[in-house]
N, C-alpha and C. Protein backbone atom coordinates (compact mmCIF):
# COMPACT_ATOMS: atom_id res chain seq x y z
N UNK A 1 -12.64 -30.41 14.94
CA UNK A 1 -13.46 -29.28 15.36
C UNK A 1 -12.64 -27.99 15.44
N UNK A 2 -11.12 -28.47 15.94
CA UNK A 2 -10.40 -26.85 16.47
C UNK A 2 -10.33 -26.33 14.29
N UNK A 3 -10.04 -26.87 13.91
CA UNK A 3 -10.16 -26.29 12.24
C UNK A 3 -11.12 -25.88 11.83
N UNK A 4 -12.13 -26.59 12.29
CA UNK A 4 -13.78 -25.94 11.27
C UNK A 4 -14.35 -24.41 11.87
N UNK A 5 -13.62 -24.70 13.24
CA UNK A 5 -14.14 -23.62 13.65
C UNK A 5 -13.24 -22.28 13.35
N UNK A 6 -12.07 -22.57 13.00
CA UNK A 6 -11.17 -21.55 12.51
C UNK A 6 -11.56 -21.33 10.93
N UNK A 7 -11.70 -22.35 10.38
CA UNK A 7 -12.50 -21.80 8.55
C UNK A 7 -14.34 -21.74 8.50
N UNK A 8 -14.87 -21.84 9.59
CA UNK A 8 -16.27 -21.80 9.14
C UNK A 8 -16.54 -19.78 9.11
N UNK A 9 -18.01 -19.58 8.66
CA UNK A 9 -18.29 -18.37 9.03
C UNK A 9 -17.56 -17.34 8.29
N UNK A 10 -16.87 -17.70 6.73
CA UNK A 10 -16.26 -16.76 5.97
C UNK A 10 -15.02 -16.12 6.88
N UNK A 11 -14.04 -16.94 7.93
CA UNK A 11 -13.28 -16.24 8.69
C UNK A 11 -11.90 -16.60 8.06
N UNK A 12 -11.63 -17.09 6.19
CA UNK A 12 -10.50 -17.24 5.98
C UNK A 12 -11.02 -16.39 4.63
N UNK A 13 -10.09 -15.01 4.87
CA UNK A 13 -10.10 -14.52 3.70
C UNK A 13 -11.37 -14.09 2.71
N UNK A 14 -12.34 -14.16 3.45
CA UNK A 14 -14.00 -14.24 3.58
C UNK A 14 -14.88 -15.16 2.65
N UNK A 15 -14.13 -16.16 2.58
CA UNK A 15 -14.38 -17.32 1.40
C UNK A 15 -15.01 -18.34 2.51
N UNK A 16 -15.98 -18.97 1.63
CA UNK A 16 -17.13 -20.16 2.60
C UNK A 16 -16.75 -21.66 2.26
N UNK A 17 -16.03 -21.74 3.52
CA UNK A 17 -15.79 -23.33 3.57
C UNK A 17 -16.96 -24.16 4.08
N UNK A 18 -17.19 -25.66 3.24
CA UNK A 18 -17.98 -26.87 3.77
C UNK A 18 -17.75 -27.80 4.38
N UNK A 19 -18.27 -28.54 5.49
CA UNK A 19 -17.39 -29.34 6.05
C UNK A 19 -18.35 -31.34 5.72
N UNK A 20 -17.47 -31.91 5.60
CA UNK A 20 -18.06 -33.10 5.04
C UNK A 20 -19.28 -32.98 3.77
N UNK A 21 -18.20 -32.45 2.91
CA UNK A 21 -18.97 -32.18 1.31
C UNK A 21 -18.60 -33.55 0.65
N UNK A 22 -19.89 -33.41 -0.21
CA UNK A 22 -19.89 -34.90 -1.28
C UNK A 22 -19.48 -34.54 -2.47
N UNK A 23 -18.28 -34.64 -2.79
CA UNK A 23 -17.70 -34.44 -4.38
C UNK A 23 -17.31 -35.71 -5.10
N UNK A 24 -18.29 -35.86 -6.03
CA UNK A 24 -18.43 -36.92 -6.83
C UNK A 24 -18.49 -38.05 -5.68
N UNK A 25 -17.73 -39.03 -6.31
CA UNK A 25 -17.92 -40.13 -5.38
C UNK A 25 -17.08 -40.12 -3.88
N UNK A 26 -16.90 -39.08 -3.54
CA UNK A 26 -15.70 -39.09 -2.08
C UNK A 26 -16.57 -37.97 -1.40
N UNK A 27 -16.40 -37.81 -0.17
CA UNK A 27 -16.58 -37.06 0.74
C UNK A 27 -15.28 -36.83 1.55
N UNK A 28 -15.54 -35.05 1.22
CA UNK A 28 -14.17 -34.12 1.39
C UNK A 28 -14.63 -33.94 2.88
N UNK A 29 -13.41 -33.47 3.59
CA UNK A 29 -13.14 -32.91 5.05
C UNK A 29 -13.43 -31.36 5.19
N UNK A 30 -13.15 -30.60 3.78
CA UNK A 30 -13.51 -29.12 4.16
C UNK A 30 -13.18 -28.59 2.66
N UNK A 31 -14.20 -28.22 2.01
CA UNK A 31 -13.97 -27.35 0.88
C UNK A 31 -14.67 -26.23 1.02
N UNK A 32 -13.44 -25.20 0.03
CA UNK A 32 -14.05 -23.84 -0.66
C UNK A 32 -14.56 -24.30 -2.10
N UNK A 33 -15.88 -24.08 -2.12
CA UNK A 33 -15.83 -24.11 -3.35
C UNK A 33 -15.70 -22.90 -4.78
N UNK A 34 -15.72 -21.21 -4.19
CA UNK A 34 -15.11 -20.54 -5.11
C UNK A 34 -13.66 -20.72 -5.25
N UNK A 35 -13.06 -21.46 -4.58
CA UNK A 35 -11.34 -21.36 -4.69
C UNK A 35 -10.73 -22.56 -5.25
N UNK A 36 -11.90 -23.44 -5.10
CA UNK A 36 -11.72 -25.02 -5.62
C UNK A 36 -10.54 -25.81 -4.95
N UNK A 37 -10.59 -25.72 -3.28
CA UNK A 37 -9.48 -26.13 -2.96
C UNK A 37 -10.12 -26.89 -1.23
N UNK A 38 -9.79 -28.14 -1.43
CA UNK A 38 -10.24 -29.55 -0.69
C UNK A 38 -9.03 -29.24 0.68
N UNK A 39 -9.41 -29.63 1.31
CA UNK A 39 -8.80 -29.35 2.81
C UNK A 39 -8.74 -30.43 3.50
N UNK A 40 -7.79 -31.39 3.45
CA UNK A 40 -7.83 -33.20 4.07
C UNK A 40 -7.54 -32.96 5.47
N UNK A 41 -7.95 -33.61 6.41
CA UNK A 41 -6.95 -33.90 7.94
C UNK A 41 -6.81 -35.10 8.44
N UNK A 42 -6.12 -35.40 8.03
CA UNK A 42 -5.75 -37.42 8.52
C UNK A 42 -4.87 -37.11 9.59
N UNK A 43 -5.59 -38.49 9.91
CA UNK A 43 -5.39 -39.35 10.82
C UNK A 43 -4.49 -40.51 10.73
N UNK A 44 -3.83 -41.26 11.92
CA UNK A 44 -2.69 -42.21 11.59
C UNK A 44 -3.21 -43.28 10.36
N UNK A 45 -4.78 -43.67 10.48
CA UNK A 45 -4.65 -44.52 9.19
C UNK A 45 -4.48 -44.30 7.77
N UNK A 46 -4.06 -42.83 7.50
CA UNK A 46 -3.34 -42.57 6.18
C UNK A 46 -1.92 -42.90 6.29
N UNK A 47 -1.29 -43.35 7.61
CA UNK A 47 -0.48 -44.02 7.15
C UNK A 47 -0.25 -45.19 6.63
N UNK A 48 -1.39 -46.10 6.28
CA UNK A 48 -1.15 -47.56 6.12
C UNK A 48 -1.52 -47.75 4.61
N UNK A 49 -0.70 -48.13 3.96
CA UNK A 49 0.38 -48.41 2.61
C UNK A 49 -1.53 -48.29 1.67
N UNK A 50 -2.22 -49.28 2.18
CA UNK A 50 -3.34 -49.57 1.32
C UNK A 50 -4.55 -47.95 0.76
N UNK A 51 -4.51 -47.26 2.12
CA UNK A 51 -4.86 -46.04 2.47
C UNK A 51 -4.37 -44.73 1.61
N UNK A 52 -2.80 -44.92 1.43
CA UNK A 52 -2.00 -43.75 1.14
C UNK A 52 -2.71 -43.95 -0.70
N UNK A 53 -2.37 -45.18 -0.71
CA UNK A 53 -2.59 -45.47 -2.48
C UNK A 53 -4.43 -45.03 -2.64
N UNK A 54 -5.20 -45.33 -2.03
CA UNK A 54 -7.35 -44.61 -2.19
C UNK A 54 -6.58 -43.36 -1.80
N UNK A 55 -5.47 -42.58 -0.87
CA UNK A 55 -6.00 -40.87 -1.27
C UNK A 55 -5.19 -40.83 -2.54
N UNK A 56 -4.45 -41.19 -3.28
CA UNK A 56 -3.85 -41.26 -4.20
C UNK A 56 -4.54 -40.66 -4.97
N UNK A 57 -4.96 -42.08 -5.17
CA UNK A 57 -6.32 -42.05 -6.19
C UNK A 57 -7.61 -40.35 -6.54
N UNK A 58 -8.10 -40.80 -4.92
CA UNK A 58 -8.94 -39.42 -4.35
C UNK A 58 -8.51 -38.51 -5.19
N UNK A 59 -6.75 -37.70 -4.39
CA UNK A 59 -6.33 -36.60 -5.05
C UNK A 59 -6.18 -36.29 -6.63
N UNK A 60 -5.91 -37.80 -6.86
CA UNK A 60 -5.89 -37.58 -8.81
C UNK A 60 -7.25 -37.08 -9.24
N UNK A 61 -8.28 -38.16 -9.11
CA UNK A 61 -9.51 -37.75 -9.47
C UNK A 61 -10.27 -36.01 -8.92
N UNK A 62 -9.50 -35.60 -7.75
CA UNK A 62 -10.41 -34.06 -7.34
C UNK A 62 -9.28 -32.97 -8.08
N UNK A 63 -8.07 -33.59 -8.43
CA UNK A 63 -7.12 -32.46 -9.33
C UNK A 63 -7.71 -32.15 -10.57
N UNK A 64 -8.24 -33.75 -11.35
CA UNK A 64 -8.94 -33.92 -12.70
C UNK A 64 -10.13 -33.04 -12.54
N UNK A 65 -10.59 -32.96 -11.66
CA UNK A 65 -12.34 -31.76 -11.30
C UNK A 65 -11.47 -30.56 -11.13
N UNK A 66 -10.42 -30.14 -11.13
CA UNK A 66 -10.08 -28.62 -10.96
C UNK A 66 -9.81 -28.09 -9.28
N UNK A 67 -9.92 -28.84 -8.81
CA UNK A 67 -9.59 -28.53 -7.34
C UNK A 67 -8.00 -29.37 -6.76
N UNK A 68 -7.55 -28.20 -5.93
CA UNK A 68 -5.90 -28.03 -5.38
C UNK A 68 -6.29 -29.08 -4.14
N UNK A 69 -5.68 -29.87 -3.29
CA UNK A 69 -6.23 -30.76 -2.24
C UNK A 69 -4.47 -30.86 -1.50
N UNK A 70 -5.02 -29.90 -0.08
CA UNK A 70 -4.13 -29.56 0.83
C UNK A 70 -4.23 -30.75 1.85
N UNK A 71 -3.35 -31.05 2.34
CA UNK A 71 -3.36 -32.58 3.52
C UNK A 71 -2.83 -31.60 4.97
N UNK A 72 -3.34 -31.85 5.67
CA UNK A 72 -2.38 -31.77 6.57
C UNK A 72 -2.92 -33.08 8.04
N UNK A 73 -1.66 -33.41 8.62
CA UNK A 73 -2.03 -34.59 9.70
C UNK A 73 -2.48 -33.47 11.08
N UNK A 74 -3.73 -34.26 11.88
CA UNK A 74 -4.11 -34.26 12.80
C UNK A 74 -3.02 -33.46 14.04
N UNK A 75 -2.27 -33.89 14.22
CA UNK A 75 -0.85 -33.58 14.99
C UNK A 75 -0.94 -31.86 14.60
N UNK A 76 -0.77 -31.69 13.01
CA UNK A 76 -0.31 -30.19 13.05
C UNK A 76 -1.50 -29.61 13.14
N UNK A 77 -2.75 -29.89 13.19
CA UNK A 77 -3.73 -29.20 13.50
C UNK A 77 -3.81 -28.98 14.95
N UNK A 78 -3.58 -29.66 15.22
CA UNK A 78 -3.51 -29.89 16.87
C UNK A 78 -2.84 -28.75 17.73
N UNK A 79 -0.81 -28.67 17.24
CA UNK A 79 -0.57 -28.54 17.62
C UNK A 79 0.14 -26.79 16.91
N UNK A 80 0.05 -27.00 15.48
CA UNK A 80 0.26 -25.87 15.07
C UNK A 80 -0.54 -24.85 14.20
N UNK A 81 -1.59 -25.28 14.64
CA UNK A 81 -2.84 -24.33 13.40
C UNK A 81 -2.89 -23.27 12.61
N UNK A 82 -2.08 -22.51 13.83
CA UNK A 82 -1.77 -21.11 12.95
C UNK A 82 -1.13 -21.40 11.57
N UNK A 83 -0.07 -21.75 11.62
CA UNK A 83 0.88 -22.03 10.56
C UNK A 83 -0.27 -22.73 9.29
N UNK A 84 -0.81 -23.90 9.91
CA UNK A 84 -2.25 -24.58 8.85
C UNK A 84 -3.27 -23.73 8.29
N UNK A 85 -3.42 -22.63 9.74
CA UNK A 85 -4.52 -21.63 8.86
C UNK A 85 -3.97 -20.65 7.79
N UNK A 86 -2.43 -20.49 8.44
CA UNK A 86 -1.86 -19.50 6.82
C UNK A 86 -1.30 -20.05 5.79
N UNK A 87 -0.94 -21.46 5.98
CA UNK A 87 -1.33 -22.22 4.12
C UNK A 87 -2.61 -21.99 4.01
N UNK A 88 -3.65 -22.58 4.06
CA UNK A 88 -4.98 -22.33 3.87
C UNK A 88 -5.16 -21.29 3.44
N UNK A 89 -5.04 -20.29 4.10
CA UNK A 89 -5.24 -18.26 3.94
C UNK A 89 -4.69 -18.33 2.60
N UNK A 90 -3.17 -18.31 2.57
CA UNK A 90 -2.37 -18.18 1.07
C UNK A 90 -3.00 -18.82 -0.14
N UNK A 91 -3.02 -20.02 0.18
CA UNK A 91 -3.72 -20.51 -1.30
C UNK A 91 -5.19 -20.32 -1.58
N UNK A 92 -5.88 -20.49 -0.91
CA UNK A 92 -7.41 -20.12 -1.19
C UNK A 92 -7.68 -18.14 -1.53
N UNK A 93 -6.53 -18.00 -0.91
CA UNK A 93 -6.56 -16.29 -1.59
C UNK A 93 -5.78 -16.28 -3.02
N UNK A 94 -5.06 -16.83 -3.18
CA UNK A 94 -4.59 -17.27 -4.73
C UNK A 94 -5.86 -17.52 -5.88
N UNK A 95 -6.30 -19.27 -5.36
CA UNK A 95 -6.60 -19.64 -6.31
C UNK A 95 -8.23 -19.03 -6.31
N UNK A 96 -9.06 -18.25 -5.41
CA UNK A 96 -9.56 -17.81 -5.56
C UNK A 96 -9.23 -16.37 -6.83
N UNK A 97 -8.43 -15.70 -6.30
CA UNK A 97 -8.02 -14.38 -7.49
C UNK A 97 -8.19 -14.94 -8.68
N UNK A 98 -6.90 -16.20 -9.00
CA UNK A 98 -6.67 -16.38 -9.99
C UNK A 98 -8.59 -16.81 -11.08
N UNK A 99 -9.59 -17.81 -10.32
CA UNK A 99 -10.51 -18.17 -10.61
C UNK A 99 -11.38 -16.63 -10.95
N UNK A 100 -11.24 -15.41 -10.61
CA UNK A 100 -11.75 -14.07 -10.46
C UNK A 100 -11.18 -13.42 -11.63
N UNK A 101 -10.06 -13.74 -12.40
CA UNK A 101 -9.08 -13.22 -13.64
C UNK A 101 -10.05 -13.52 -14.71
């Protein structure tokens, strides 16, 4: 919640994030879709070996659709957001431009 509410409402860079979007067969945690860039937030069970290998997968297949797919763990949302909201800021202001060229 402390994230959605920091990217909902055009408040990153004035680009409109979704939260629990259906892309293809997966359901994303938070996409832009003019910037084409997937926004993960795991939890400890991305640490377990079987887990790491399905986002593997995930990330191959949403790179193959054209979209960048940022991870970050629960912990740094938690505890350092700012820093999470200005990756976020940086690249979605990128790959937005660049998609605008």
């Amino acid at each position: 919640m402390r994230l959605w509410s920091a990217v909902r409402r055009k408040q990153i860079t004035g680009l409109r994030f979704r939260r629990q979007f259906v892309l293809g067969p997966y359901f994303v945690d938070f996409v832009c879709l003019p910037a084409r860039l997937v926004v993960e937030v795991d939890g400890s069970q991305h640490f377990d070996q079987a887990q790491q290998e399905h986002d593997r997968q995930r990330t191959a297949w949403l790179e193959c659709e054209g979209f960048k797919v940022l991870r970050f763990a629960n912990h740094d949302v938690m505890t350092s957001l700012k820093d999470v909201l200005r990756v976020i800021s940086e690249v979605a202001s990128e790959r937005a431009e660049q998609r605008n060229r």
